[in-house]
PDB file of N, CA and C in Angstrom:
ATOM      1  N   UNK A   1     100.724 223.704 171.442  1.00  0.00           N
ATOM      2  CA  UNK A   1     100.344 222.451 172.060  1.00  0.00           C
ATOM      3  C   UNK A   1      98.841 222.191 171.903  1.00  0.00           C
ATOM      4  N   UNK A   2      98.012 223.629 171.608  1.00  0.00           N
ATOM      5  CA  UNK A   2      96.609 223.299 171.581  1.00  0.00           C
ATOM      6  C   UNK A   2      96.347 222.262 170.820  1.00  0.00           C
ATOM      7  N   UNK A   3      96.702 223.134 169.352  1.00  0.00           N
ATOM      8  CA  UNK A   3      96.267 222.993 168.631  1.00  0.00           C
ATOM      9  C   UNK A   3      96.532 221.757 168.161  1.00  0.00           C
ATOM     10  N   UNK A   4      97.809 221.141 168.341  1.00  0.00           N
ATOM     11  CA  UNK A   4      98.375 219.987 167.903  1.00  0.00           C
ATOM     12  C   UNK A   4      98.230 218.898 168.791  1.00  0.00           C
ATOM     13  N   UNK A   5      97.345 218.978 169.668  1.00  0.00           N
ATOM     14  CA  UNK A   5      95.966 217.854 170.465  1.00  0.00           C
ATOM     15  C   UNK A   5      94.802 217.399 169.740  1.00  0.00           C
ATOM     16  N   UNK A   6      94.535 218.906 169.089  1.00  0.00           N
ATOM     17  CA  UNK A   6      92.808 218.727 168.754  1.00  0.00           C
ATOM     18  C   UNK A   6      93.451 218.310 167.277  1.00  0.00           C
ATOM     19  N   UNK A   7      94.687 218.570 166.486  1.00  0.00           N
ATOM     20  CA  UNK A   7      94.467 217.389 165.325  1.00  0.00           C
ATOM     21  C   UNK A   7      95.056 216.022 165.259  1.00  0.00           C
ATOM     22  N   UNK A   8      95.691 215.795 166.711  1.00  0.00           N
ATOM     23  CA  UNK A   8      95.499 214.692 166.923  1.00  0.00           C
ATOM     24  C   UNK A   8      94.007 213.489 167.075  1.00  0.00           C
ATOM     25  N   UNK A   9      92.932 214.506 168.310  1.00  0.00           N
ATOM     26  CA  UNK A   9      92.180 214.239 168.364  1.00  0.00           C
ATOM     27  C   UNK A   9      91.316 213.529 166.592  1.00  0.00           C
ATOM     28  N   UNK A  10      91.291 214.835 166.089  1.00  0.00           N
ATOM     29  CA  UNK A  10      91.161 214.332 164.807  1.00  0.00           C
ATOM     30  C   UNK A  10      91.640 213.437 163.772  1.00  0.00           C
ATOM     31  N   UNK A  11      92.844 213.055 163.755  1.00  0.00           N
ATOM     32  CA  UNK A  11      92.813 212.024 163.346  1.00  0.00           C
ATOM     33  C   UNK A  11      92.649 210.122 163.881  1.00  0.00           C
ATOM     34  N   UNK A  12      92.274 210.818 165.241  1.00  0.00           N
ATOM     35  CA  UNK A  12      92.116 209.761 166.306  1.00  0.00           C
ATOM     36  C   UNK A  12      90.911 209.564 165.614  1.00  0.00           C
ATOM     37  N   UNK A  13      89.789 210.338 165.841  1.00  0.00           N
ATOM     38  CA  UNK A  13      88.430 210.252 164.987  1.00  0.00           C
ATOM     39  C   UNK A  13      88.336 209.073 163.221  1.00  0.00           C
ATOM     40  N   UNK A  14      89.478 209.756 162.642  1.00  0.00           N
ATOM     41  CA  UNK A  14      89.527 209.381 161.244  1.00  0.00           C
ATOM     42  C   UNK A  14      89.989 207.734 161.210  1.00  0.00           C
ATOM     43  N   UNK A  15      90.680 207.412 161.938  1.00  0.00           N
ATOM     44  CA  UNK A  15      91.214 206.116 162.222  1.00  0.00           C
ATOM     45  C   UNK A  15      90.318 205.430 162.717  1.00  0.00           C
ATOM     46  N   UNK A  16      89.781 205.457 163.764  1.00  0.00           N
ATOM     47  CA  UNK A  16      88.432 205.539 164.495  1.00  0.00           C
ATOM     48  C   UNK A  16      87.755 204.788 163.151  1.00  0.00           C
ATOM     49  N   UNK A  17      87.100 205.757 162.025  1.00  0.00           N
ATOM     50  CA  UNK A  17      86.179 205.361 161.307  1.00  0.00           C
ATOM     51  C   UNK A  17      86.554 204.593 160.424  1.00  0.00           C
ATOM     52  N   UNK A  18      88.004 204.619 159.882  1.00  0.00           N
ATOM     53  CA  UNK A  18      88.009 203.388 159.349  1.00  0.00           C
ATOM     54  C   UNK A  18      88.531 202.035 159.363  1.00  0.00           C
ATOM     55  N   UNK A  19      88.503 202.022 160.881  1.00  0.00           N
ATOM     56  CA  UNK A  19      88.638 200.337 161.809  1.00  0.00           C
ATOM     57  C   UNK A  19      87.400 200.047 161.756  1.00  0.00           C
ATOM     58  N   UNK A  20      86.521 201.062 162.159  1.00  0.00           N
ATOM     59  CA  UNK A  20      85.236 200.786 161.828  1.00  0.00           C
ATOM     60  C   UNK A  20      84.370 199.980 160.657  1.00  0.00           C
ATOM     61  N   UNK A  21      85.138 200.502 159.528  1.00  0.00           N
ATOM     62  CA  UNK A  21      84.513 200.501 158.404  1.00  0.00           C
ATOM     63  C   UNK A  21      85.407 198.908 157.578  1.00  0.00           C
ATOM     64  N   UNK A  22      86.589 198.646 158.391  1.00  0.00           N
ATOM     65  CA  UNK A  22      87.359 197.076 158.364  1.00  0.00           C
ATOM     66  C   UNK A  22      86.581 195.739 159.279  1.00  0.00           C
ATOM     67  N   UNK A  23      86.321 196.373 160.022  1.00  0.00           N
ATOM     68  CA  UNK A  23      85.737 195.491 161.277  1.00  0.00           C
ATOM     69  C   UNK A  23      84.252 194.947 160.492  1.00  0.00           C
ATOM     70  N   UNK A  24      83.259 196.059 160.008  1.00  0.00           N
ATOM     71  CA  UNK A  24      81.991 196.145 160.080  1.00  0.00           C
ATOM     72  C   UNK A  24      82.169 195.139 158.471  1.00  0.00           C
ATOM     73  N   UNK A  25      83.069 195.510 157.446  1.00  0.00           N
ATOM     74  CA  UNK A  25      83.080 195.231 155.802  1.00  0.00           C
ATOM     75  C   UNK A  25      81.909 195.615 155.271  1.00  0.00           C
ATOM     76  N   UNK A  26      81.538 196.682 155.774  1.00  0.00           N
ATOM     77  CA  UNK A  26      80.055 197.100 154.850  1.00  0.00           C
ATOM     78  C   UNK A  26      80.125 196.925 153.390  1.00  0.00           C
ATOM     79  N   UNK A  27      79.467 196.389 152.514  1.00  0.00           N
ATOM     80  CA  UNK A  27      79.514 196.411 151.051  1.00  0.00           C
ATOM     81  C   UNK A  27      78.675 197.732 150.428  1.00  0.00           C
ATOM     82  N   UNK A  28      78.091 198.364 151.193  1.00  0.00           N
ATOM     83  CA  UNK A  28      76.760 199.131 150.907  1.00  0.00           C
ATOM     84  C   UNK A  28      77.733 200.711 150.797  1.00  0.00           C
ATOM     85  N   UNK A  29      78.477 200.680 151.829  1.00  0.00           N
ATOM     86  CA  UNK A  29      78.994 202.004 151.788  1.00  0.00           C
ATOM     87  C   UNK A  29      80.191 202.538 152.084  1.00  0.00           C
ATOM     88  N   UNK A  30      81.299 203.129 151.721  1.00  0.00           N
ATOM     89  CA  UNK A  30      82.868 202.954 151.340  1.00  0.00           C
ATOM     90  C   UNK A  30      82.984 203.421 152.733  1.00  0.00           C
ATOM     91  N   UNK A  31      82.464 204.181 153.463  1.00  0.00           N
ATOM     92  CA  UNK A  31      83.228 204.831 155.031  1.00  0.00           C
ATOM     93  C   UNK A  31      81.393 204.581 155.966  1.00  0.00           C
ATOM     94  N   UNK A  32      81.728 203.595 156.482  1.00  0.00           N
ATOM     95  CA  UNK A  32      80.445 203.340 157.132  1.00  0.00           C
ATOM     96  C   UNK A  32      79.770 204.392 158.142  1.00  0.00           C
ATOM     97  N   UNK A  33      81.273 204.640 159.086  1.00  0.00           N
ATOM     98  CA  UNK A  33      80.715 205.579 160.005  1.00  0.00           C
ATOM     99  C   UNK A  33      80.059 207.339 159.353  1.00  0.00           C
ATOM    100  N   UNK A  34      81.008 207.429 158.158  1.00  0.00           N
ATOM    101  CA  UNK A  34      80.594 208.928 157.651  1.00  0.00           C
ATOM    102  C   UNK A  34      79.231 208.684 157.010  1.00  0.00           C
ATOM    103  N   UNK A  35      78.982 207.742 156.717  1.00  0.00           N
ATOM    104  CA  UNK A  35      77.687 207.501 156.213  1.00  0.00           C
ATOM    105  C   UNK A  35      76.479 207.834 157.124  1.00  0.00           C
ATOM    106  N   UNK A  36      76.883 207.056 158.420  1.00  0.00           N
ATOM    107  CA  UNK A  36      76.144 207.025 159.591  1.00  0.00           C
ATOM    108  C   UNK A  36      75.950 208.519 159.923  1.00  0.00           C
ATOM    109  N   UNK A  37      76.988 209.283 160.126  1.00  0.00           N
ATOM    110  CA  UNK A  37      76.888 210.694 159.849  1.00  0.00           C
ATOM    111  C   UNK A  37      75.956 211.652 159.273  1.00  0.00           C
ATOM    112  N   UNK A  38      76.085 211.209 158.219  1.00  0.00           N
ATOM    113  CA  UNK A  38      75.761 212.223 156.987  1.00  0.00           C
ATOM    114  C   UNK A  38      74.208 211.536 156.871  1.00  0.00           C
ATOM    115  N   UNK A  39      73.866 210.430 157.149  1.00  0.00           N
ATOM    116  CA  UNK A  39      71.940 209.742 157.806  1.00  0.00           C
ATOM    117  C   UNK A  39      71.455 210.789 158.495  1.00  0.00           C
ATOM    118  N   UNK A  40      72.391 210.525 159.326  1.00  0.00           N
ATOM    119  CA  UNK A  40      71.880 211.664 160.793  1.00  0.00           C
ATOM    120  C   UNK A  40      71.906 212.935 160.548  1.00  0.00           C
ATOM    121  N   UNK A  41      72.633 213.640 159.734  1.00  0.00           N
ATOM    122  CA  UNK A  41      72.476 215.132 159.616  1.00  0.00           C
ATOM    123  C   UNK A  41      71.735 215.236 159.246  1.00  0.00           C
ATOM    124  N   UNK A  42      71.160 214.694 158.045  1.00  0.00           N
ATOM    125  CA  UNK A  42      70.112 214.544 156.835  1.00  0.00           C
ATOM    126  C   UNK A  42      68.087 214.437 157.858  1.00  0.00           C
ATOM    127  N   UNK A  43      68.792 213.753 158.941  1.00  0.00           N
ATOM    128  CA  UNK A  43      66.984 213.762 159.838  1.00  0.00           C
ATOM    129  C   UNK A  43      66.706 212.439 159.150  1.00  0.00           C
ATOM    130  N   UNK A  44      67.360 211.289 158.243  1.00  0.00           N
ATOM    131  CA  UNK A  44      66.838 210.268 157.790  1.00  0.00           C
ATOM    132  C   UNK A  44      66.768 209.162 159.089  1.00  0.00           C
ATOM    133  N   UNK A  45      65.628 208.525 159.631  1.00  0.00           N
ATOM    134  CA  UNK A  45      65.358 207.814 160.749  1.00  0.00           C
ATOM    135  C   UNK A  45      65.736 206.583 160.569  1.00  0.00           C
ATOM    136  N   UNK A  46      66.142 206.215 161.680  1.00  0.00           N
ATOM    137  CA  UNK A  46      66.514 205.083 162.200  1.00  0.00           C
ATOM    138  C   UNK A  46      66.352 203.901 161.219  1.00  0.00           C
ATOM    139  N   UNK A  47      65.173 204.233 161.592  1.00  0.00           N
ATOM    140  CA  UNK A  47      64.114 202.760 161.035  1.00  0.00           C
ATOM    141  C   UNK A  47      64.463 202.492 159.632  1.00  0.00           C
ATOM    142  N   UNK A  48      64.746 203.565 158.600  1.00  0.00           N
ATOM    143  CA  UNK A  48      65.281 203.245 157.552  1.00  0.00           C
ATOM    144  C   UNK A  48      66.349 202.722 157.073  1.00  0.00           C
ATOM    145  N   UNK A  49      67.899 203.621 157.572  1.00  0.00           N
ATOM    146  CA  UNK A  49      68.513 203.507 157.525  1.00  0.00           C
ATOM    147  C   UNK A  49      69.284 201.909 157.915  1.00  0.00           C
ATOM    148  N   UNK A  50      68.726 201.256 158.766  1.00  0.00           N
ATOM    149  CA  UNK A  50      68.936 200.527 159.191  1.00  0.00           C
ATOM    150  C   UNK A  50      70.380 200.037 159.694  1.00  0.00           C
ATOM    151  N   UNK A  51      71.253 200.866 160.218  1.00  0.00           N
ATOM    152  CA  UNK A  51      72.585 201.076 160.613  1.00  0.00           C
ATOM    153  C   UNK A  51      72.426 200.485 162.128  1.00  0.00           C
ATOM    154  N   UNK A  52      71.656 200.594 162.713  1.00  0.00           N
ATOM    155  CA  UNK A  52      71.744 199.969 164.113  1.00  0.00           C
ATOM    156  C   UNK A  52      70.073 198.745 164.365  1.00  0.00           C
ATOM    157  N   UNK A  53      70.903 197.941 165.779  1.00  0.00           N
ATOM    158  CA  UNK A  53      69.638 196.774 165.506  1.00  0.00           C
ATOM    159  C   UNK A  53      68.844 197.589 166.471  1.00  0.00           C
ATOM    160  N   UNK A  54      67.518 197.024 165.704  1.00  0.00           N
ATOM    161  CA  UNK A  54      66.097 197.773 166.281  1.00  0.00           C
ATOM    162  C   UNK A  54      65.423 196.740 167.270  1.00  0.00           C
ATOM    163  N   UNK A  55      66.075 195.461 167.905  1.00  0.00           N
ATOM    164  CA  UNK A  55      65.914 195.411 168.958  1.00  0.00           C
ATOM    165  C   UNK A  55      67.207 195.686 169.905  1.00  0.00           C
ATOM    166  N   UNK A  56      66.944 195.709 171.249  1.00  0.00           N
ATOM    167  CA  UNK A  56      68.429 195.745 172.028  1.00  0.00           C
ATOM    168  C   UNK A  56      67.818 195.364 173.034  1.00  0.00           C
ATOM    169  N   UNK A  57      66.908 195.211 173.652  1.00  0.00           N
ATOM    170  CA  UNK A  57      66.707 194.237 174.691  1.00  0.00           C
ATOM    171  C   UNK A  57      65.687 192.720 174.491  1.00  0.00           C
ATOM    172  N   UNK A  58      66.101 191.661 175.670  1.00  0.00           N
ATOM    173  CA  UNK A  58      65.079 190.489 175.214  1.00  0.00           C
ATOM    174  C   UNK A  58      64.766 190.007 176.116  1.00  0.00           C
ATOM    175  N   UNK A  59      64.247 189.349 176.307  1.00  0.00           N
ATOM    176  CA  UNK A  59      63.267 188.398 177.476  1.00  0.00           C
ATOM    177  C   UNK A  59      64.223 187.544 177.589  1.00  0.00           C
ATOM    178  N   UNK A  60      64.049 186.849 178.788  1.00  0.00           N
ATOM    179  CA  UNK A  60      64.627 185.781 179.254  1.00  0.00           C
ATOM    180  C   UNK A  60      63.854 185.371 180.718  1.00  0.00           C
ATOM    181  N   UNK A  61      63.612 183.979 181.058  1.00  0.00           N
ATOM    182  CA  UNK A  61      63.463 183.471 182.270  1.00  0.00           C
ATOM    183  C   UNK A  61      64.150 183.440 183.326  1.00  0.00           C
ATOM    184  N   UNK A  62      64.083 183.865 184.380  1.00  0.00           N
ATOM    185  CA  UNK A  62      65.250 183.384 185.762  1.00  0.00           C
ATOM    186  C   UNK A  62      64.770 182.365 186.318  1.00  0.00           C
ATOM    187  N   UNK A  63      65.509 181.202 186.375  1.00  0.00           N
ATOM    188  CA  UNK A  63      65.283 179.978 187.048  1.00  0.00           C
ATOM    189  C   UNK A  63      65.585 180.224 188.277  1.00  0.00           C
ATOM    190  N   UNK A  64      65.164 179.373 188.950  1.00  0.00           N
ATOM    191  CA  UNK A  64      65.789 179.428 190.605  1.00  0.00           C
ATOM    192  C   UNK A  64      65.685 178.134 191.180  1.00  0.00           C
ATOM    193  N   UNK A  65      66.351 177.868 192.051  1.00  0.00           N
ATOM    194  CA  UNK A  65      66.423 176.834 192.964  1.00  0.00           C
ATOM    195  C   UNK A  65      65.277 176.412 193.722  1.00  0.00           C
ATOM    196  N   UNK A  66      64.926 174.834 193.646  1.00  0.00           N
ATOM    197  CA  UNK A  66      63.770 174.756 194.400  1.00  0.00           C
ATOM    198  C   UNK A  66      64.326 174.731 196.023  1.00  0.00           C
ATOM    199  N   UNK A  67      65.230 174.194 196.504  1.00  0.00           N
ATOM    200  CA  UNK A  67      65.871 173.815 197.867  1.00  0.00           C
ATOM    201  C   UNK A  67      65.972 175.113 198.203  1.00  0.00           C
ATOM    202  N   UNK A  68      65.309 175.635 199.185  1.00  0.00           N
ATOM    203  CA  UNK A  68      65.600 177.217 199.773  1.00  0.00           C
ATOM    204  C   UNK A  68      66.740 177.519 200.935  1.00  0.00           C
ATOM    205  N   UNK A  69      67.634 177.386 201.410  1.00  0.00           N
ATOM    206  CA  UNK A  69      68.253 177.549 202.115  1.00  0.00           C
ATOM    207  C   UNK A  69      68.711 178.228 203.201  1.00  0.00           C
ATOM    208  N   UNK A  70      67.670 178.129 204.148  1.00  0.00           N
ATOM    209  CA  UNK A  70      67.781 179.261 205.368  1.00  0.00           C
ATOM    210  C   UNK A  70      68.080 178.621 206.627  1.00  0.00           C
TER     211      UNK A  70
END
């Protein structure tokens, strides 16, 4: 039973990467996520690779109500 979890697990993984790799249509690279992988093992940074966006947060204003209501 172990064992036949953890290669489930694994091919949960493998499927995983290539919905990934349908969803994303990378032209650059045949299995996107193993790519992403094999960046990262390698120590190749972020900034190059350019696999994720290098902003993730943004500004925005909060308006508020002038009528205060107490």
């Amino acid at each position: 039973l172990y064992v036949v979890t953890k290669l489930f697990y694994t091919l949960n993984i493998v499927v995983q990467f290539v919905l990934l790799n349908a969803c994303l249509k990378s032209d650059e690279y045949l299995f996107f996520g193993f790519q992403v992988l094999q960046d990262l093992l390698n120590g190749k940074p972020w900034t190059e690779s350019g696999h994720f966006p290098r902003v993730t947060l943004c500004d925005f204003e909060v308006r508020y109500l002038a009528n205060l209501n107490r």
